[in-house]
N, C-alpha and C. Protein backbone atom coordinates (compact mmCIF):
# COMPACT_ATOMS: atom_id res chain seq x y z
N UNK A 1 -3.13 29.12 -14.75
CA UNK A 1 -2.48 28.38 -13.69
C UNK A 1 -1.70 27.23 -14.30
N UNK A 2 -0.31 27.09 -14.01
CA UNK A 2 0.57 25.86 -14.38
C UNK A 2 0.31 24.69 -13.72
N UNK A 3 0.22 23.59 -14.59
CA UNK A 3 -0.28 22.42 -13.94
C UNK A 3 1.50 21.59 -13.48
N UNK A 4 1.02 21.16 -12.89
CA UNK A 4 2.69 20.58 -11.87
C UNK A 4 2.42 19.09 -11.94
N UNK A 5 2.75 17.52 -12.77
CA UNK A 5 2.59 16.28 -12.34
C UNK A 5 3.64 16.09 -11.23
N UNK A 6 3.15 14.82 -10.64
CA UNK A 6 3.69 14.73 -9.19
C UNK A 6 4.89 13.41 -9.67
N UNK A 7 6.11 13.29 -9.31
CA UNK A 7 6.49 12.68 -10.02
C UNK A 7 7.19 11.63 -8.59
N UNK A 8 7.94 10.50 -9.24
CA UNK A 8 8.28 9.65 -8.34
C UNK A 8 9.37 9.54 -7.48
N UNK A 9 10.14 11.00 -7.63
CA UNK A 9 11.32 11.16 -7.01
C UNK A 9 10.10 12.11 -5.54
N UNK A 10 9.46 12.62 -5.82
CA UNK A 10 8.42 13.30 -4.73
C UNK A 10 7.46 13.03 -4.22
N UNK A 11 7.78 11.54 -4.14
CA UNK A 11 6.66 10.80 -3.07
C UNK A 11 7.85 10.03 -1.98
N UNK A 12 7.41 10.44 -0.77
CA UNK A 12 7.40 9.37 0.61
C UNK A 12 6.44 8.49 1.12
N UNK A 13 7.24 7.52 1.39
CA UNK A 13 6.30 6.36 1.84
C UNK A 13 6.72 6.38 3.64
N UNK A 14 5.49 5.99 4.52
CA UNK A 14 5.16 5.78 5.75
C UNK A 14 4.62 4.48 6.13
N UNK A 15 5.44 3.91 6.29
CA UNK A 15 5.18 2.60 7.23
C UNK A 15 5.23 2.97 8.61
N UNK A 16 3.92 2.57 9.26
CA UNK A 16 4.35 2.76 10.14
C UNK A 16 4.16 3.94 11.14
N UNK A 17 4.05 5.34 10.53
CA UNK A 17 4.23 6.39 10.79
C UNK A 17 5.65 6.98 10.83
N UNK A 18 6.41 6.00 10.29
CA UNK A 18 8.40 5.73 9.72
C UNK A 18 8.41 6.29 8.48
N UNK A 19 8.94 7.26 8.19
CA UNK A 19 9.66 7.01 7.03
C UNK A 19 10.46 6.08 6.39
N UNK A 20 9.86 5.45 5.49
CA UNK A 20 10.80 3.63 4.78
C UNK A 20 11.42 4.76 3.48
N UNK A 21 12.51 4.68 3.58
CA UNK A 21 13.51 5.98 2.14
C UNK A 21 13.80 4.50 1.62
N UNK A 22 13.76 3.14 1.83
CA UNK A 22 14.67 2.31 0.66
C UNK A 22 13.12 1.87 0.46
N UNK A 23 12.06 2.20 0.13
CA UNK A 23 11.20 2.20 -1.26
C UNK A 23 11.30 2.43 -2.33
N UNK A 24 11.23 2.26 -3.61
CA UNK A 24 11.82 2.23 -5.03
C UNK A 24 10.47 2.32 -6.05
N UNK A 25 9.89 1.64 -5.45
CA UNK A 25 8.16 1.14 -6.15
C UNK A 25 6.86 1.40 -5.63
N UNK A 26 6.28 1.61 -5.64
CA UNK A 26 4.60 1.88 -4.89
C UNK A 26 3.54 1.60 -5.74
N UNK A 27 2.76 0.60 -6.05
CA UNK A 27 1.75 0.44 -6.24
C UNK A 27 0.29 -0.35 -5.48
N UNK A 28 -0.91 0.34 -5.76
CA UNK A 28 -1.72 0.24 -5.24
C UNK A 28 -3.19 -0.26 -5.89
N UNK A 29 -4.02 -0.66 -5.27
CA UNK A 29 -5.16 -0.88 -6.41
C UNK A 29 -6.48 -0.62 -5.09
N UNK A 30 -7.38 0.50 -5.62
CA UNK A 30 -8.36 0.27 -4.56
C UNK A 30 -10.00 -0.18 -5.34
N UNK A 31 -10.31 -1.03 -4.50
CA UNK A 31 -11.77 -1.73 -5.25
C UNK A 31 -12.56 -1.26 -4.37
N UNK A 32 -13.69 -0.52 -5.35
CA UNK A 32 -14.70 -0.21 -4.23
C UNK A 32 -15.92 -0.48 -3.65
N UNK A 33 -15.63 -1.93 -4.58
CA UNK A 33 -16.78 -2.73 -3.84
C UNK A 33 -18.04 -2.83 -4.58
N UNK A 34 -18.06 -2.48 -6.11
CA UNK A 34 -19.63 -2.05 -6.67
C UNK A 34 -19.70 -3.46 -7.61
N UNK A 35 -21.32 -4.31 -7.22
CA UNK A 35 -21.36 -4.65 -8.01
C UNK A 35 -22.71 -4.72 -8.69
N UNK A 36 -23.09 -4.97 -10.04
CA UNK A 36 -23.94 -4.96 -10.54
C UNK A 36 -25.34 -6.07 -9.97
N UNK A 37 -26.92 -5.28 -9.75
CA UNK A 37 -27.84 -5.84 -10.21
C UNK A 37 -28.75 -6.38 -11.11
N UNK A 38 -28.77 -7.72 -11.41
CA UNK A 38 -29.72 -7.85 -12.35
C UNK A 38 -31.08 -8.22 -12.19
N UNK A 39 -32.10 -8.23 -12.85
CA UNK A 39 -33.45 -8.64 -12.50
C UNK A 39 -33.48 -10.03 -13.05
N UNK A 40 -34.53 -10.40 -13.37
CA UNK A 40 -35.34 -11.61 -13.70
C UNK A 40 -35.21 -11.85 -15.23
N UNK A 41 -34.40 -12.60 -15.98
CA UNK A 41 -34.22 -12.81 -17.29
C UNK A 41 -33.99 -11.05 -18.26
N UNK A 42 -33.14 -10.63 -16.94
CA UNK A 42 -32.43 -9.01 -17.48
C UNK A 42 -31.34 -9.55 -18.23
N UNK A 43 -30.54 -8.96 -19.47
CA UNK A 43 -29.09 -8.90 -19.75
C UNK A 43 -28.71 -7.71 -19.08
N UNK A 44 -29.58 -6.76 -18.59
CA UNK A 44 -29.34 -5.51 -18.42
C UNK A 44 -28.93 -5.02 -16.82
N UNK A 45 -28.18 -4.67 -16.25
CA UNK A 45 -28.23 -3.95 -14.88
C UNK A 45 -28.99 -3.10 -14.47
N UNK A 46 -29.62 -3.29 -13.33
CA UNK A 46 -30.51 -2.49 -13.06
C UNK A 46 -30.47 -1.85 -12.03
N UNK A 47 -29.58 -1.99 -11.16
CA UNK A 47 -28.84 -0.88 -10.32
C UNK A 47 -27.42 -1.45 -9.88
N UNK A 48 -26.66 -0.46 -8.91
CA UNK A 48 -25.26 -1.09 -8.26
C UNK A 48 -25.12 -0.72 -6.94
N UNK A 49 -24.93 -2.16 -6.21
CA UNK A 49 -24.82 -2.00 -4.71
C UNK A 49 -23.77 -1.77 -4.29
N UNK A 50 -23.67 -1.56 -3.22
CA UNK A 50 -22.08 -1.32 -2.66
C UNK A 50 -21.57 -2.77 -1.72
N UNK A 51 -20.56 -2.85 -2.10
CA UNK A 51 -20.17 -4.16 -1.53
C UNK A 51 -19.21 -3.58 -0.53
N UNK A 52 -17.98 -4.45 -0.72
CA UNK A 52 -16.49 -4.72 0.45
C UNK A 52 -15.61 -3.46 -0.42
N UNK A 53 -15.09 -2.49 0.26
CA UNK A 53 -14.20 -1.70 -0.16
C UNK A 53 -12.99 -2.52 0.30
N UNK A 54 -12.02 -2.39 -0.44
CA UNK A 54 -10.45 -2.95 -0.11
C UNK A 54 -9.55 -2.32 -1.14
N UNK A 55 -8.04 -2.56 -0.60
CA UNK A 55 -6.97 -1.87 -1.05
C UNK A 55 -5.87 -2.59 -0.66
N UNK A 56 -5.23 -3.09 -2.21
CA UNK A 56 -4.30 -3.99 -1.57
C UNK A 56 -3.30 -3.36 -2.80
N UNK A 57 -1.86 -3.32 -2.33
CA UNK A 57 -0.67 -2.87 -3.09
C UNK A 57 0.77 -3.58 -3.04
N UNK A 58 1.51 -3.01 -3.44
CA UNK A 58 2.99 -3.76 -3.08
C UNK A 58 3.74 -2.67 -3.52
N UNK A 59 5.01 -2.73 -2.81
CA UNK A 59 5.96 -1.63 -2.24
C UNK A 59 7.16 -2.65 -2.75
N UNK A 60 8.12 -2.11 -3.32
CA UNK A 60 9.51 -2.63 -3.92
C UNK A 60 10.71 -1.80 -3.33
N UNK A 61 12.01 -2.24 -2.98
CA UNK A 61 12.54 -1.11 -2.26
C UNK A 61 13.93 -1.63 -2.37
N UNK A 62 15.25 -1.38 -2.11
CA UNK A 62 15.95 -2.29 -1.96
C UNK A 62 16.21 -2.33 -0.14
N UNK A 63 17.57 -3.38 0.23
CA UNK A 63 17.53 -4.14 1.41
C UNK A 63 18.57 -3.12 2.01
N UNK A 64 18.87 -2.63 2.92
CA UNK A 64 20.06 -1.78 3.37
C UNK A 64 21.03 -2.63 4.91
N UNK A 65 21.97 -3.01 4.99
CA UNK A 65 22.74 -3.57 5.66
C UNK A 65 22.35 -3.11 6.82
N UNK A 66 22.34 -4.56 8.09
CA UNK A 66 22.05 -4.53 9.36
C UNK A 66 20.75 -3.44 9.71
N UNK A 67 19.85 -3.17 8.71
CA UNK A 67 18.59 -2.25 9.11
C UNK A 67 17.10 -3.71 9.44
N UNK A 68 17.50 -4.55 9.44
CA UNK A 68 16.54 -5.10 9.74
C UNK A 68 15.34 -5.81 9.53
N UNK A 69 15.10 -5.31 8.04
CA UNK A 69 14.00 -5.60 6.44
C UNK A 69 12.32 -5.24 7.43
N UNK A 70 11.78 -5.76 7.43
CA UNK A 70 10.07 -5.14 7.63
C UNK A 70 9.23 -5.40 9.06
N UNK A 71 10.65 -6.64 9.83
CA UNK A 71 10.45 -7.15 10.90
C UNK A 71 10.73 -6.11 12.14
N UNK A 72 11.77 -5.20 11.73
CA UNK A 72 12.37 -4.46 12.27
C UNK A 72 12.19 -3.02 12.72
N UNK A 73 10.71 -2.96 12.15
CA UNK A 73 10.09 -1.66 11.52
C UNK A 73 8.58 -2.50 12.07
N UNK A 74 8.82 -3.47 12.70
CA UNK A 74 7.24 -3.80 13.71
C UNK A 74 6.03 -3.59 12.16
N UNK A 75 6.57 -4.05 11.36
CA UNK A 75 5.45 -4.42 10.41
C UNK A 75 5.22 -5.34 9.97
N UNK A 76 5.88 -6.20 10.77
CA UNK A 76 5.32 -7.81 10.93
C UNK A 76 6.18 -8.20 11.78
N UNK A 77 5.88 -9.75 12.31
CA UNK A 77 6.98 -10.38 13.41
C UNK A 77 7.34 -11.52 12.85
N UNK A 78 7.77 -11.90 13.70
CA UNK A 78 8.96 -13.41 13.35
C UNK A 78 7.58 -14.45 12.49
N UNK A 79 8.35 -15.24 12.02
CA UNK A 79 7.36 -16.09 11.30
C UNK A 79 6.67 -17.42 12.54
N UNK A 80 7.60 -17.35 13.10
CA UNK A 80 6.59 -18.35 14.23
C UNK A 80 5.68 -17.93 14.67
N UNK A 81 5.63 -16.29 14.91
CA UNK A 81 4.44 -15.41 15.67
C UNK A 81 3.65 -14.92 14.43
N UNK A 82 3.18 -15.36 13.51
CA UNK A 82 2.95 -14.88 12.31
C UNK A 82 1.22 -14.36 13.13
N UNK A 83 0.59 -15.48 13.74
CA UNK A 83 -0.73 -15.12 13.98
C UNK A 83 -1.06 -13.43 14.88
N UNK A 84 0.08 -13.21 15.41
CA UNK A 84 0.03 -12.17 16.26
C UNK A 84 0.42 -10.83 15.15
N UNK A 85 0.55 -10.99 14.29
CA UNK A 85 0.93 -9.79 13.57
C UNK A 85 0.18 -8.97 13.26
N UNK A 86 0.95 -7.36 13.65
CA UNK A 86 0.48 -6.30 13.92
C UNK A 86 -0.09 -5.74 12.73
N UNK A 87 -1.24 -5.04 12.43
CA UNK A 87 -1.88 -3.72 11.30
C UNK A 87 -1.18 -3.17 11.96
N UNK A 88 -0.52 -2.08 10.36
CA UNK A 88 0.29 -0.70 10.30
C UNK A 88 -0.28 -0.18 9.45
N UNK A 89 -0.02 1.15 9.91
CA UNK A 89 -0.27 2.15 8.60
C UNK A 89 0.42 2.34 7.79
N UNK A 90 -0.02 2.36 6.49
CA UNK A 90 0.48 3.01 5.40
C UNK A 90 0.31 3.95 4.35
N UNK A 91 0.86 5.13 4.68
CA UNK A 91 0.80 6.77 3.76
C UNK A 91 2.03 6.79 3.24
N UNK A 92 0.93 7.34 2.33
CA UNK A 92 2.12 7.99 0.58
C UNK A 92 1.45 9.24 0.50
N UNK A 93 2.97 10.12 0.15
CA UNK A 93 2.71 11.66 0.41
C UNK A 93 3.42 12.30 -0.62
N UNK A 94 3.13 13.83 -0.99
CA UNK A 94 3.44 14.28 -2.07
C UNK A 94 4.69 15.04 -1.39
N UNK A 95 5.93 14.72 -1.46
CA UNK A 95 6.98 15.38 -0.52
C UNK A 95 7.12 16.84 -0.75
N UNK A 96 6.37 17.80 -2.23
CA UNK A 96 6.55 18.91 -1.91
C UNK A 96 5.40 19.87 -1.31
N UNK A 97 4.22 19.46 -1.16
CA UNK A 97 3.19 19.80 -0.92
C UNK A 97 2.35 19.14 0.21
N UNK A 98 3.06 18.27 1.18
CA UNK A 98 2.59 17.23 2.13
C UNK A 98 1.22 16.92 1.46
N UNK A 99 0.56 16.74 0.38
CA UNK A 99 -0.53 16.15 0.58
C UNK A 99 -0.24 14.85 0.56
N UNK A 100 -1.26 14.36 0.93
CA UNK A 100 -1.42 12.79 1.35
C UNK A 100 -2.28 11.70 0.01
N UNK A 101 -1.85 10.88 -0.27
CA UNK A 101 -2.29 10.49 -1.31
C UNK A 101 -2.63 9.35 -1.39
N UNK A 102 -2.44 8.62 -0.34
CA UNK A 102 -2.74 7.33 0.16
C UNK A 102 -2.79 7.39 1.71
N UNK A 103 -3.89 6.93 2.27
CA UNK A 103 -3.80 6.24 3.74
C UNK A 103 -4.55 5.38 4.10
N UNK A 104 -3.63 4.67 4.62
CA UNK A 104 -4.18 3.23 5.01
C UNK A 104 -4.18 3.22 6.24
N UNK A 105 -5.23 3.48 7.12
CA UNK A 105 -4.96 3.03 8.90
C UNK A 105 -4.32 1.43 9.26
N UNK A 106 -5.00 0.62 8.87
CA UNK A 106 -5.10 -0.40 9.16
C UNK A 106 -4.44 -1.52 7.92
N UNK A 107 -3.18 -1.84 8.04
CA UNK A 107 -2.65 -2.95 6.82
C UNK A 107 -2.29 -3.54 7.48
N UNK A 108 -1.98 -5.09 6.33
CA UNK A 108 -1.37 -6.05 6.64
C UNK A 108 -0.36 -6.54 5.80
N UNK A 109 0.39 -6.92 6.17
CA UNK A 109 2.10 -7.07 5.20
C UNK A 109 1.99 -8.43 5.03
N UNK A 110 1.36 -8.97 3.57
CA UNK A 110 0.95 -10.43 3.52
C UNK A 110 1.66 -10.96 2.90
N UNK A 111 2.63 -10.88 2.13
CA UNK A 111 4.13 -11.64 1.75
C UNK A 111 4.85 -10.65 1.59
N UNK A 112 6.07 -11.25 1.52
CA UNK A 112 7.08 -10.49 1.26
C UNK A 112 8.19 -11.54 0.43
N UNK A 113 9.02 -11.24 -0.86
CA UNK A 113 9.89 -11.64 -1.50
C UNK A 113 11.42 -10.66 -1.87
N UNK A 114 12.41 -11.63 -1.72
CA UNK A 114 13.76 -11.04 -1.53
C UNK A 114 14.43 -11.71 -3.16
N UNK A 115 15.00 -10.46 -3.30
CA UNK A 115 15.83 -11.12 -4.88
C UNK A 115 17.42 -10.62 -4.85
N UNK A 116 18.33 -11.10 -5.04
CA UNK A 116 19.66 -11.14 -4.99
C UNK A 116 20.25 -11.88 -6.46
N UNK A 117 21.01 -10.88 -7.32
CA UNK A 117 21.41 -11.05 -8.09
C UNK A 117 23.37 -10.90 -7.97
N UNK A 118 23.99 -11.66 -8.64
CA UNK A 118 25.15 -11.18 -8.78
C UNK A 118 25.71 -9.98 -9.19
N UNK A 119 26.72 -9.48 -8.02
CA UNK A 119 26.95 -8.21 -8.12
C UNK A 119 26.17 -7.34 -8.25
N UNK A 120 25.11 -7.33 -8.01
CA UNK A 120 24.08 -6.65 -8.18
C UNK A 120 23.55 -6.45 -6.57
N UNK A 121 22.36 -5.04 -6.37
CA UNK A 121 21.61 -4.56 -5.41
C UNK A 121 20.40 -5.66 -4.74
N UNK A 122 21.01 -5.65 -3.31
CA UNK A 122 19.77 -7.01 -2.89
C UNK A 122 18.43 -6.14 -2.87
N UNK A 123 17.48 -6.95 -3.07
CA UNK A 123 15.93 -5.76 -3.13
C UNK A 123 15.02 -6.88 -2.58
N UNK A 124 13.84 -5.87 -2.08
CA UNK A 124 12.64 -6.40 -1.58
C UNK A 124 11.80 -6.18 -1.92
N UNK A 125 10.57 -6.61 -1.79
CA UNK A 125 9.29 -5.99 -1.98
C UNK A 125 8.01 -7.12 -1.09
N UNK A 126 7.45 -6.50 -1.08
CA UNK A 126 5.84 -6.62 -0.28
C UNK A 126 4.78 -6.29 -0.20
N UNK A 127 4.06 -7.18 -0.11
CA UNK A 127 1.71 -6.99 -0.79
C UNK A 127 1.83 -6.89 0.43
N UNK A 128 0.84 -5.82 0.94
CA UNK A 128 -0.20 -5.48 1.51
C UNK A 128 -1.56 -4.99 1.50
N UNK A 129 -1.94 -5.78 2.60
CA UNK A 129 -3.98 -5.43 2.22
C UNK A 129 -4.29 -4.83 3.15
N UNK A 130 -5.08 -4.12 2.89
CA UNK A 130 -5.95 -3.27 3.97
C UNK A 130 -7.32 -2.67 3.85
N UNK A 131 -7.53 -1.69 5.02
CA UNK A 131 -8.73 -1.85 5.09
C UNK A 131 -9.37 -0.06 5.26
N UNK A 132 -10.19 0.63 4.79
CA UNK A 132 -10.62 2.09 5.03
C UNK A 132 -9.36 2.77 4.15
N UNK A 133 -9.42 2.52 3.11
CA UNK A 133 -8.38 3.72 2.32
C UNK A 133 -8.45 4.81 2.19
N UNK A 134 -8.30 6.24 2.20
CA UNK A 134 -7.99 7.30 2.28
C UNK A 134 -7.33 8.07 1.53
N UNK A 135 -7.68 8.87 0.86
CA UNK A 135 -7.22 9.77 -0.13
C UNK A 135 -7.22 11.58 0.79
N UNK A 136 -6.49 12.11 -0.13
CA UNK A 136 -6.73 13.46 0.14
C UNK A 136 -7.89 13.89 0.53
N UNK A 137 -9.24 13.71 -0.12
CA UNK A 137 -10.03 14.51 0.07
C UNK A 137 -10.61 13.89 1.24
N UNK A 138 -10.37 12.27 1.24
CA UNK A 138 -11.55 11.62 2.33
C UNK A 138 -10.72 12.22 3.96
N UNK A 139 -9.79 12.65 3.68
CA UNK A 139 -9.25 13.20 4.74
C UNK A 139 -9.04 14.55 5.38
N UNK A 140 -9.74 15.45 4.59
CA UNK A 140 -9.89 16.65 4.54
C UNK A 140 -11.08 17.49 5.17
């Protein structure tokens, strides 16, 4: 059997349940919460509990004229209404094989930074944290 890597022209990103196409970047980090026990004058671990699972990433993309940037796409609101801001989902998918490779029910779009260079492509990017991450299999 030929092994196939999944490469970065064949991933879509879902904000939203949206397709976001001016994504450029995707990274992610999921912690799963384990941390070590020790006993009573142990150097040694002596078991591992399960703590806080979390998953927090950032998405790079560039800016596309009159589309609106992340406000616009109800994945966050105006900065005066910052307290009211909505969890979105966010899935990353293998565009030739729909598997799913990330899902996030529940995120939050916790900064966002804009860079503009001369003559150059305006771009964005944005951390988000969330919560119950999801892989292929946990979804299967």
């Amino acid at each position: 059997m030929a092994v196939q890597t999944i490469s970065g022209a064949n991933i879509k990103l879902f904000l939203g349940g949206v397709l976001y196409p001016e994504a450029q970047s995707i990274s992610y980090n999921i912690d799963y919460g384990e941390d070590s026990i020790y006993g009573v004058d142990s150097g040694f671990a002596q078991e591992i509990r399960q703590t806080r699972v979390s998953v927090k990433g950032s998405v790079s993309g560039i800016r596309l004229k009159a589309s609106g940037g992340i406000q616009s796409r109800n994945a966050r609101t105006l900065i005066k209404e910052s307290l009211q801001a909505p969890y979105v989902s966010i899935q990353i998918k293998d565009r030739s094989g729909d598997e799913i490779i990330l899902f996030v029910p529940q995120a939050k779009i916790t900064n966002e930074s804009f860079s503009v260079s001369a003559k150059g492509i305006v771009s964005i990017s944005f951390n988000f944290s969330g919560i119950i991450p999801q892989g292929s299999n946990d979804i299967s």
